[in-house]
PDB file of N, CA and C in Angstrom:
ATOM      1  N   UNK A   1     -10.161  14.831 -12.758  1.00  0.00           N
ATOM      2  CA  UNK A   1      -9.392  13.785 -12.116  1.00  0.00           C
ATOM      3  C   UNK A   1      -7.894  13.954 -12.370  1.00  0.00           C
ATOM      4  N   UNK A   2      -7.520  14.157 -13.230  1.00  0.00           N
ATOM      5  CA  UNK A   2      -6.091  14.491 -13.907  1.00  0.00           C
ATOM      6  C   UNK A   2      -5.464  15.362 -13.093  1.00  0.00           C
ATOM      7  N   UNK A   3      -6.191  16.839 -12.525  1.00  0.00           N
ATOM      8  CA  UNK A   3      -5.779  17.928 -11.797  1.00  0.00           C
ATOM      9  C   UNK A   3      -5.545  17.295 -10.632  1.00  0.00           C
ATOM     10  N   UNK A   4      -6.384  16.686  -9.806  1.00  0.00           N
ATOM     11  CA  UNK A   4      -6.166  15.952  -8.479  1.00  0.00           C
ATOM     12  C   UNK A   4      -5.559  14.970  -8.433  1.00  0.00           C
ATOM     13  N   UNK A   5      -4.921  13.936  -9.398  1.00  0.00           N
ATOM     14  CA  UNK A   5      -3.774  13.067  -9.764  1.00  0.00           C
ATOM     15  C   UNK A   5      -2.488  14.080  -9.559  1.00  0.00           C
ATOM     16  N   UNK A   6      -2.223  15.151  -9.958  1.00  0.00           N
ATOM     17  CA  UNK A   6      -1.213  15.554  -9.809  1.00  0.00           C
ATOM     18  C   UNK A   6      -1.027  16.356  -8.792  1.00  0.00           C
ATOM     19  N   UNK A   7      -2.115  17.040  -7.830  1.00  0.00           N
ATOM     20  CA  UNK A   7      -1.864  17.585  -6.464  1.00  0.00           C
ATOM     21  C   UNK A   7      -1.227  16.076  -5.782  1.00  0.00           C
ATOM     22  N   UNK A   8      -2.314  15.593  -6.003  1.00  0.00           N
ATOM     23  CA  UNK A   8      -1.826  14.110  -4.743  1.00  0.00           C
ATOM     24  C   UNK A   8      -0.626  13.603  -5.035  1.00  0.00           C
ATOM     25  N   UNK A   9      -0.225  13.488  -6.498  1.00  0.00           N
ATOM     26  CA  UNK A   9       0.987  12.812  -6.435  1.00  0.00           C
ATOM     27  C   UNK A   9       2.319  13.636  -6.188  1.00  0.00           C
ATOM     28  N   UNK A  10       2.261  15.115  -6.054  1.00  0.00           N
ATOM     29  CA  UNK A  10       2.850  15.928  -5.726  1.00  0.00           C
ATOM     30  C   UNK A  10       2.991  15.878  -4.630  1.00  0.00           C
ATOM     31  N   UNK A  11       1.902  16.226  -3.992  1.00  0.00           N
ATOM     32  CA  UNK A  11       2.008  16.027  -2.342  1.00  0.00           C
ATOM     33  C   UNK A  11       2.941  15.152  -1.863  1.00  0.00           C
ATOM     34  N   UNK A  12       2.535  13.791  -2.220  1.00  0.00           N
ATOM     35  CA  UNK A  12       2.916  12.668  -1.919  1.00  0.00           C
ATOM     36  C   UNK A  12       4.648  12.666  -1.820  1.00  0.00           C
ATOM     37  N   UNK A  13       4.770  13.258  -3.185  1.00  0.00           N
ATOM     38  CA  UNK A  13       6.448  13.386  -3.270  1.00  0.00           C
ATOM     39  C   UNK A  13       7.019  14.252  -2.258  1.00  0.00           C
ATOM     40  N   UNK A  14       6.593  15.315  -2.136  1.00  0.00           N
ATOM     41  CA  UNK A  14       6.786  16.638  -1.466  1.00  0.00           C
ATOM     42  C   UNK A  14       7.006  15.850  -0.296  1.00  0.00           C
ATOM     43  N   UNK A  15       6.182  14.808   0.745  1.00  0.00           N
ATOM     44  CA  UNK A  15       6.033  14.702   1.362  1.00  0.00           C
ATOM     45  C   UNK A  15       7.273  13.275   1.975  1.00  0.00           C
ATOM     46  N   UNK A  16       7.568  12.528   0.981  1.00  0.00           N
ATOM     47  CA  UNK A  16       8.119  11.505   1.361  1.00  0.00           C
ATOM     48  C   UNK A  16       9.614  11.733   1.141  1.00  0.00           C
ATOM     49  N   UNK A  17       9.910  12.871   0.169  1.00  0.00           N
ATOM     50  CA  UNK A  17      10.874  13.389   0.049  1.00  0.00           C
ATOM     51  C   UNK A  17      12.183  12.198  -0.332  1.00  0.00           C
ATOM     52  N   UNK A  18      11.912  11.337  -1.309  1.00  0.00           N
ATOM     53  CA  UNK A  18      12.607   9.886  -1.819  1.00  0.00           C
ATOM     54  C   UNK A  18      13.588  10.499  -2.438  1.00  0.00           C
ATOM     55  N   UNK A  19      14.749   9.719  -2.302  1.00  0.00           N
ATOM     56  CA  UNK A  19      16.256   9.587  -2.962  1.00  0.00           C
ATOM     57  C   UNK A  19      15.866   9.804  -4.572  1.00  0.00           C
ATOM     58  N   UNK A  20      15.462   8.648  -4.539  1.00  0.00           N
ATOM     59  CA  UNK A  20      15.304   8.145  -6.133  1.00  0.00           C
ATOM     60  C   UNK A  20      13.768   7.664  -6.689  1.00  0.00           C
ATOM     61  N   UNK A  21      13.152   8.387  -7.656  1.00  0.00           N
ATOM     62  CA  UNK A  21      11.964   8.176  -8.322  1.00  0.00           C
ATOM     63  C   UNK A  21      12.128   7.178  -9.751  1.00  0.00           C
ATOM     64  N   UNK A  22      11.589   6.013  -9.513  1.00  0.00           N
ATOM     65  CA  UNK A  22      11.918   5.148 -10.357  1.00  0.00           C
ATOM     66  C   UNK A  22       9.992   4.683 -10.855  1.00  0.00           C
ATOM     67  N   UNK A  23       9.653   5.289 -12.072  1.00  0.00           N
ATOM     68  CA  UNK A  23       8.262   4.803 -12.715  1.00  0.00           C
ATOM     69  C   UNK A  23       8.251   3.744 -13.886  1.00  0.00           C
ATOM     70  N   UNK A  24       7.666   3.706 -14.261  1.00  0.00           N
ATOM     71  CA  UNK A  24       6.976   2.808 -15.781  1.00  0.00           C
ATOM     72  C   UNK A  24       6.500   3.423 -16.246  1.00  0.00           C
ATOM     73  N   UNK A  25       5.912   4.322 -16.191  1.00  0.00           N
ATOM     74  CA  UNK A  25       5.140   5.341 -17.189  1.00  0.00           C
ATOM     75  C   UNK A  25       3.786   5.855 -16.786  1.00  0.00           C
ATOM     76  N   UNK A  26       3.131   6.463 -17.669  1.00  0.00           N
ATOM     77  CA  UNK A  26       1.893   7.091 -17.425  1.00  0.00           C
ATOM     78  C   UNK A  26       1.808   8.397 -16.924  1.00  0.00           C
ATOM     79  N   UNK A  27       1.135   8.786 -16.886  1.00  0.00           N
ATOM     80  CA  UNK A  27       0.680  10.853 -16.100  1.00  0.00           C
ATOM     81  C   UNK A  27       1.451  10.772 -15.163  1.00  0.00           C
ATOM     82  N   UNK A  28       0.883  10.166 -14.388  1.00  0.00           N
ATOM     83  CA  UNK A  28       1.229   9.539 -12.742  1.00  0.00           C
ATOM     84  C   UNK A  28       2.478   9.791 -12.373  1.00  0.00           C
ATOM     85  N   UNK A  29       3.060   8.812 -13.264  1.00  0.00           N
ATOM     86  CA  UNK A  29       4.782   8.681 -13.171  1.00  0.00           C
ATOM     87  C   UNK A  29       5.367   9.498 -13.950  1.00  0.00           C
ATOM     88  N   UNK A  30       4.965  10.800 -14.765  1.00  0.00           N
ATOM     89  CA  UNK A  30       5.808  11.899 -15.313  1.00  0.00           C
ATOM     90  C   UNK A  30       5.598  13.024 -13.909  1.00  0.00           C
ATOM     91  N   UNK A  31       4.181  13.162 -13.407  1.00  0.00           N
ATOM     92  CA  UNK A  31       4.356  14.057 -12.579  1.00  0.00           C
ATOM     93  C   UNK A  31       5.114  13.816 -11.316  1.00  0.00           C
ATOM     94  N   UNK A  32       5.422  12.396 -10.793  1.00  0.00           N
ATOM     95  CA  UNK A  32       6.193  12.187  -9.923  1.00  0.00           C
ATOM     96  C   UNK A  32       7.602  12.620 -10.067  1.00  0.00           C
ATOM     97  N   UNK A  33       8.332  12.207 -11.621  1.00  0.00           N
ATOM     98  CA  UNK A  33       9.623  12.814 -11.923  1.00  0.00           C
ATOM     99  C   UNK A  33       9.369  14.072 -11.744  1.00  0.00           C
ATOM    100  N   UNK A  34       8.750  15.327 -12.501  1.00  0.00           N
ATOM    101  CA  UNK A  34       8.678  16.613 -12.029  1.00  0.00           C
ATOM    102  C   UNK A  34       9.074  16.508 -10.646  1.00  0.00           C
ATOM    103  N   UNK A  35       8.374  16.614 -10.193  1.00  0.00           N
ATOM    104  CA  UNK A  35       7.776  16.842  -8.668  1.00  0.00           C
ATOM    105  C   UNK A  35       9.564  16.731  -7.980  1.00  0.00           C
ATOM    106  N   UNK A  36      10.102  14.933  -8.180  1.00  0.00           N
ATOM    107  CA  UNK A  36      11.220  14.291  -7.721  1.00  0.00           C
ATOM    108  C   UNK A  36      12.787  15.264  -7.831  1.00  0.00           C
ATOM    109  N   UNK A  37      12.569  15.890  -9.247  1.00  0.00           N
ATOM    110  CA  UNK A  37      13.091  16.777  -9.861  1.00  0.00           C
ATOM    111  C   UNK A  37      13.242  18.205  -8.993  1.00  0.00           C
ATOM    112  N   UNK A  38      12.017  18.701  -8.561  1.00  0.00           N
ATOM    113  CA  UNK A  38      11.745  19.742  -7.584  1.00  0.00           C
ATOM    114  C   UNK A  38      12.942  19.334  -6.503  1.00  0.00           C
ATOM    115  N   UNK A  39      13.062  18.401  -5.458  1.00  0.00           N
ATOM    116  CA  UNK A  39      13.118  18.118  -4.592  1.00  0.00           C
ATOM    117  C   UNK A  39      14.879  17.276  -4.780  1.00  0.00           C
ATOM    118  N   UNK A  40      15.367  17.665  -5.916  1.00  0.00           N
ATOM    119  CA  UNK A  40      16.349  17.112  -6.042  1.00  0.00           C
ATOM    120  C   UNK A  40      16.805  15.415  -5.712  1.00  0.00           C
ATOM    121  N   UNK A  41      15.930  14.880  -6.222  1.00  0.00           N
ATOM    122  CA  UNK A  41      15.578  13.424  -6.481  1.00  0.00           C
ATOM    123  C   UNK A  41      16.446  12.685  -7.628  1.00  0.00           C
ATOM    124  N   UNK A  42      16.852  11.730  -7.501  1.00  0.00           N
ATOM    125  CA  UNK A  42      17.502  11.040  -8.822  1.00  0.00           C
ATOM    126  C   UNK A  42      15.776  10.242  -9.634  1.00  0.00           C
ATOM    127  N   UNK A  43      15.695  11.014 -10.887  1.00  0.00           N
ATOM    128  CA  UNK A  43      14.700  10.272 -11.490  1.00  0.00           C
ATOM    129  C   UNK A  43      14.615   9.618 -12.611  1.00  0.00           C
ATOM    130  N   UNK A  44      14.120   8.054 -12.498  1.00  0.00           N
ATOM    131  CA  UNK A  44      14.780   7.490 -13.638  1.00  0.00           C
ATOM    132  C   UNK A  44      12.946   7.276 -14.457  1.00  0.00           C
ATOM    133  N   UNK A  45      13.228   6.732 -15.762  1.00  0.00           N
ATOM    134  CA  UNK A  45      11.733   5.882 -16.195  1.00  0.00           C
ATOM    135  C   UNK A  45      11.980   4.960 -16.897  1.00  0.00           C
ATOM    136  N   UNK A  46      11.447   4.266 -16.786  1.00  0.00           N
ATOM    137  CA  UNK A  46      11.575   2.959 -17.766  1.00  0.00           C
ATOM    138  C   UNK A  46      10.065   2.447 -18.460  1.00  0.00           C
ATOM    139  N   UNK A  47      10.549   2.504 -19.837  1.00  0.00           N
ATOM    140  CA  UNK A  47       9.366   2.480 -21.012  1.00  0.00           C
ATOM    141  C   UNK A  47       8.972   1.071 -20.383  1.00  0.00           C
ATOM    142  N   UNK A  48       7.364   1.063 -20.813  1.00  0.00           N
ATOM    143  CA  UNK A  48       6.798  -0.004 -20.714  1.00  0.00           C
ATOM    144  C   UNK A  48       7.185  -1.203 -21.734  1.00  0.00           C
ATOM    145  N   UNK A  49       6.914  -2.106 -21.232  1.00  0.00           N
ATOM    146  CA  UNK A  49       7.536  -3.381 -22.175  1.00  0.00           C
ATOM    147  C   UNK A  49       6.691  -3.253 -23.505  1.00  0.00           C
ATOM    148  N   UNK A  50       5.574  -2.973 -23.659  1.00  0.00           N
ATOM    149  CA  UNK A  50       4.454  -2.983 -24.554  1.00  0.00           C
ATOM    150  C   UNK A  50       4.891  -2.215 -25.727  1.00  0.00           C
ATOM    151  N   UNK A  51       5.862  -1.081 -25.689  1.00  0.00           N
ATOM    152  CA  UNK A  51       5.867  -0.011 -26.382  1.00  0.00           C
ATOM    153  C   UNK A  51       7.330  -1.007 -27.029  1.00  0.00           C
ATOM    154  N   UNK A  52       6.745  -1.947 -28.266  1.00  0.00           N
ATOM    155  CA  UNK A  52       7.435  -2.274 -29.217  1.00  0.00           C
ATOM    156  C   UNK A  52       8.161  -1.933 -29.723  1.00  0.00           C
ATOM    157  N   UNK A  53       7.420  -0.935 -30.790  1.00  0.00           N
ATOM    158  CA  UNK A  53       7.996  -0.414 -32.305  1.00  0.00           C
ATOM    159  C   UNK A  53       8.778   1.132 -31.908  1.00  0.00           C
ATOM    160  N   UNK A  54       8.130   1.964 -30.611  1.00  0.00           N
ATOM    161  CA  UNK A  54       8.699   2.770 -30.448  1.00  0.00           C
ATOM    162  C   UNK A  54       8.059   3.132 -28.893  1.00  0.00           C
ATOM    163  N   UNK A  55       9.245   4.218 -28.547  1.00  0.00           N
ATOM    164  CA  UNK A  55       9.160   4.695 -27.496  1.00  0.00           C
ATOM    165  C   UNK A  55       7.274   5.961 -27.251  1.00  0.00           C
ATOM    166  N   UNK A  56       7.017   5.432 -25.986  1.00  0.00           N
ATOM    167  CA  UNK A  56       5.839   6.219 -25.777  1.00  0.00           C
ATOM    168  C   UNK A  56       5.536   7.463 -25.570  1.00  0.00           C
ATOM    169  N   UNK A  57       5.036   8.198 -25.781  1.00  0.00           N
ATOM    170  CA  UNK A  57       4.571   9.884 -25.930  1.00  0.00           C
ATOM    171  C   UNK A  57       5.020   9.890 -24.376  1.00  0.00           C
ATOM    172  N   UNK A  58       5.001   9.491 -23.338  1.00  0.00           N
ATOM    173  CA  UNK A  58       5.325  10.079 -21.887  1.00  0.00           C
ATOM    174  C   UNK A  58       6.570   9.584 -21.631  1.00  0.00           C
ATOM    175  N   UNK A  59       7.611   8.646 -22.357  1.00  0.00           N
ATOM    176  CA  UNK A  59       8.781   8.334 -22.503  1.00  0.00           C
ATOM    177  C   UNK A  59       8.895   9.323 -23.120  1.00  0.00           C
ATOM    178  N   UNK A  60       9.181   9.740 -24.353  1.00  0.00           N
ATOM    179  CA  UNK A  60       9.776  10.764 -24.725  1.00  0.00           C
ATOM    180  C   UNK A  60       9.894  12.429 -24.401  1.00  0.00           C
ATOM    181  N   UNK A  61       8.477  12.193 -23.630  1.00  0.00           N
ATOM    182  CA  UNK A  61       8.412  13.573 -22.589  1.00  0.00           C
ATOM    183  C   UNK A  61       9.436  13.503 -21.185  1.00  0.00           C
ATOM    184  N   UNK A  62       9.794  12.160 -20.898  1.00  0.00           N
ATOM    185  CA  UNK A  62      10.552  12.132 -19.755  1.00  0.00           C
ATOM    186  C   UNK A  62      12.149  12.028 -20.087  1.00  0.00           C
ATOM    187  N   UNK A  63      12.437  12.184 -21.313  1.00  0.00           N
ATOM    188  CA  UNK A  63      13.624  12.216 -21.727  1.00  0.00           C
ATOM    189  C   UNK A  63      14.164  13.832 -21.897  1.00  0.00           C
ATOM    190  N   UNK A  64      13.467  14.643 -21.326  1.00  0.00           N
ATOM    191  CA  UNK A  64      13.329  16.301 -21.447  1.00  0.00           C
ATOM    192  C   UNK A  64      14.072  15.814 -20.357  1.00  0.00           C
ATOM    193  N   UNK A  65      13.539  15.530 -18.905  1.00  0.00           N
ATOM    194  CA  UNK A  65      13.793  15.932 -17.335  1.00  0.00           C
ATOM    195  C   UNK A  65      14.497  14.993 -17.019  1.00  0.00           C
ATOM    196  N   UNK A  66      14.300  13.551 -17.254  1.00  0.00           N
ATOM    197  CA  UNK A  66      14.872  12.241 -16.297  1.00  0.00           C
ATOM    198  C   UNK A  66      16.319  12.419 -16.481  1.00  0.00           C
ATOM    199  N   UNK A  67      16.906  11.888 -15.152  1.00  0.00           N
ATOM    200  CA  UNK A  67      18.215  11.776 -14.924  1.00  0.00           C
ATOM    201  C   UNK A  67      18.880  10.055 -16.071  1.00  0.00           C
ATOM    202  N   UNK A  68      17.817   9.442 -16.211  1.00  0.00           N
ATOM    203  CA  UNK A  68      17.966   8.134 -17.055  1.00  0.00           C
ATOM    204  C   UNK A  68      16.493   7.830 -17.520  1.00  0.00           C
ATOM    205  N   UNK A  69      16.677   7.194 -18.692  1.00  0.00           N
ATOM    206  CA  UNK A  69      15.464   6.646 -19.378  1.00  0.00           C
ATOM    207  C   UNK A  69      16.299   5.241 -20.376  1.00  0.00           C
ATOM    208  N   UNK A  70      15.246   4.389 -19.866  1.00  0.00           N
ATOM    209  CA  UNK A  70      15.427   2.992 -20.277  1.00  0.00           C
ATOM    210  C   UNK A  70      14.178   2.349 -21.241  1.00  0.00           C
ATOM    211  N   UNK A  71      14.357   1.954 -22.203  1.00  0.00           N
ATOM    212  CA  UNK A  71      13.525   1.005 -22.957  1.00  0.00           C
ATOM    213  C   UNK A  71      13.759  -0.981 -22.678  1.00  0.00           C
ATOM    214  N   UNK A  72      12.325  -1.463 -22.983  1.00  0.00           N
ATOM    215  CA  UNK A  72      12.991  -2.800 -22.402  1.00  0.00           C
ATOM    216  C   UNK A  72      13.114  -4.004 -23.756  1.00  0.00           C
ATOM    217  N   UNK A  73      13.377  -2.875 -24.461  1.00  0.00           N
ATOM    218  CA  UNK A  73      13.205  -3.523 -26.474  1.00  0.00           C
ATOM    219  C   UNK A  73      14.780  -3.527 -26.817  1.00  0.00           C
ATOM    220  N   UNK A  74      16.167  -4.305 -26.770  1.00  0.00           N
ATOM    221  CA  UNK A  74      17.246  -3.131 -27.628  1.00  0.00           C
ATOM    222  C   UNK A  74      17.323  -2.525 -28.744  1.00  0.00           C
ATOM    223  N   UNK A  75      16.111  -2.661 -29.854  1.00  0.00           N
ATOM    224  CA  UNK A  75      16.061  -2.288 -30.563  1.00  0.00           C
ATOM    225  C   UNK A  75      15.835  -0.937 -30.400  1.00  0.00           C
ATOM    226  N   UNK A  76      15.074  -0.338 -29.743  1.00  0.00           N
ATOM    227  CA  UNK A  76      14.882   1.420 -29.258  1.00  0.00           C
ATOM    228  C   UNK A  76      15.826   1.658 -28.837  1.00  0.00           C
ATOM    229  N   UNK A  77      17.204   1.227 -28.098  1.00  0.00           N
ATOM    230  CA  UNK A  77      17.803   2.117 -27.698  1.00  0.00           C
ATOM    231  C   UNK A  77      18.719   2.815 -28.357  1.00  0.00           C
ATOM    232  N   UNK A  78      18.920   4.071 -27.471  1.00  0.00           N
ATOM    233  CA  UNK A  78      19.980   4.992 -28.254  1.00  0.00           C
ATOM    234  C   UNK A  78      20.732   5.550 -27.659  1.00  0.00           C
ATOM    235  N   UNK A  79      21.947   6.647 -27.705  1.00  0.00           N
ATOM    236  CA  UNK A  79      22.521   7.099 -26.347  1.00  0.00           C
ATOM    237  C   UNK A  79      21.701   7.920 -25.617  1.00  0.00           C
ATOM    238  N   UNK A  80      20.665   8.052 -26.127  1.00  0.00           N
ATOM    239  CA  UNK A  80      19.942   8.436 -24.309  1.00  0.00           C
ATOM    240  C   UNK A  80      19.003   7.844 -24.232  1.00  0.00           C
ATOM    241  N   UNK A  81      18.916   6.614 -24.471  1.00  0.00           N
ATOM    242  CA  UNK A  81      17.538   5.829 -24.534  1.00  0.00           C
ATOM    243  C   UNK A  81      18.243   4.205 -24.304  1.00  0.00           C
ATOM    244  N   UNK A  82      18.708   4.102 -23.003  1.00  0.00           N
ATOM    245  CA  UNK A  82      19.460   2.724 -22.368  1.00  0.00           C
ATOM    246  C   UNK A  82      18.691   1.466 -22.378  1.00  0.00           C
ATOM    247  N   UNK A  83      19.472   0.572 -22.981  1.00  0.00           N
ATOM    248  CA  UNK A  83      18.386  -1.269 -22.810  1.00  0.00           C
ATOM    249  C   UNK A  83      19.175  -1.717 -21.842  1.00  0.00           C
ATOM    250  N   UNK A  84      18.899  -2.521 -21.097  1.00  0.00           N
ATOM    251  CA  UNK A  84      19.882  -3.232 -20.054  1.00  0.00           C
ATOM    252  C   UNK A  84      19.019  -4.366 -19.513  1.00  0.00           C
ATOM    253  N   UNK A  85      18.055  -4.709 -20.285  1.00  0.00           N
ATOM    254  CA  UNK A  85      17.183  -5.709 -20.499  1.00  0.00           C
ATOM    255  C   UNK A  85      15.625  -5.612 -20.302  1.00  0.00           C
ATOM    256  N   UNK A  86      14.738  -6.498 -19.423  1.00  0.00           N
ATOM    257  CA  UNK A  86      13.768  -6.579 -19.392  1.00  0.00           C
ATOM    258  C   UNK A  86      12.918  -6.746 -18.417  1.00  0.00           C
ATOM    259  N   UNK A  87      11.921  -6.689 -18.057  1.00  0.00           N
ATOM    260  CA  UNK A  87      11.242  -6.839 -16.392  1.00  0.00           C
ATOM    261  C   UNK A  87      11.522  -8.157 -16.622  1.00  0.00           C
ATOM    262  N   UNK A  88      10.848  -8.995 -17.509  1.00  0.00           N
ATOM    263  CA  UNK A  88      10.433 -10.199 -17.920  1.00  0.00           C
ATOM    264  C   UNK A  88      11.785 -11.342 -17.849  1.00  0.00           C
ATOM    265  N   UNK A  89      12.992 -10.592 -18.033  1.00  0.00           N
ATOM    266  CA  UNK A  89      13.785 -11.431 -18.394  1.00  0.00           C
ATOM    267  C   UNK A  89      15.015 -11.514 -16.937  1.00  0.00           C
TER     268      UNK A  89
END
């Protein structure tokens, strides 16, 4: 399932060819940045609210590629790890 998550969501990108790739996280939304990345896309992510104490294993993998990465804690942030608030708030 994982392999065909990332044809499709490739495709998908390939196909819609978007300005800007903006996720929350997960497989899903790292292979979309790739992909967005390919295609010269502005790609941002923003950590899930959940991820408290620290930033998540696919946040910190998207801080390799993303054009921006946001946490929604200010306590995580750092200069490359932006707070600018919260979904919630």
């Amino acid at each position: 399932k994982l392999f065909t998550m990332m044809i499709e969501v490739t495709k998908l990108v390939f196909k819609l060819k978007p300005d800007v790739i903006i996720t929350t996280g997960a497989a899903p939304g790292l292979v979309g940045l790739l992909a967005g990345k390919l295609i010269g896309a502005q790609t941002i992510w923003i950590d899930s609210i959940a991820n408290v104490q620290k930033i998540s294993l696919s946040g910190r993998i998207a801080l390799l590629f993303s054009d921006q990465v946001y946490t929604q804690w200010p306590d995580l942030a750092t200069p490359k790890i932006l707070y600018k608030g919260n979904v919630l708030s």
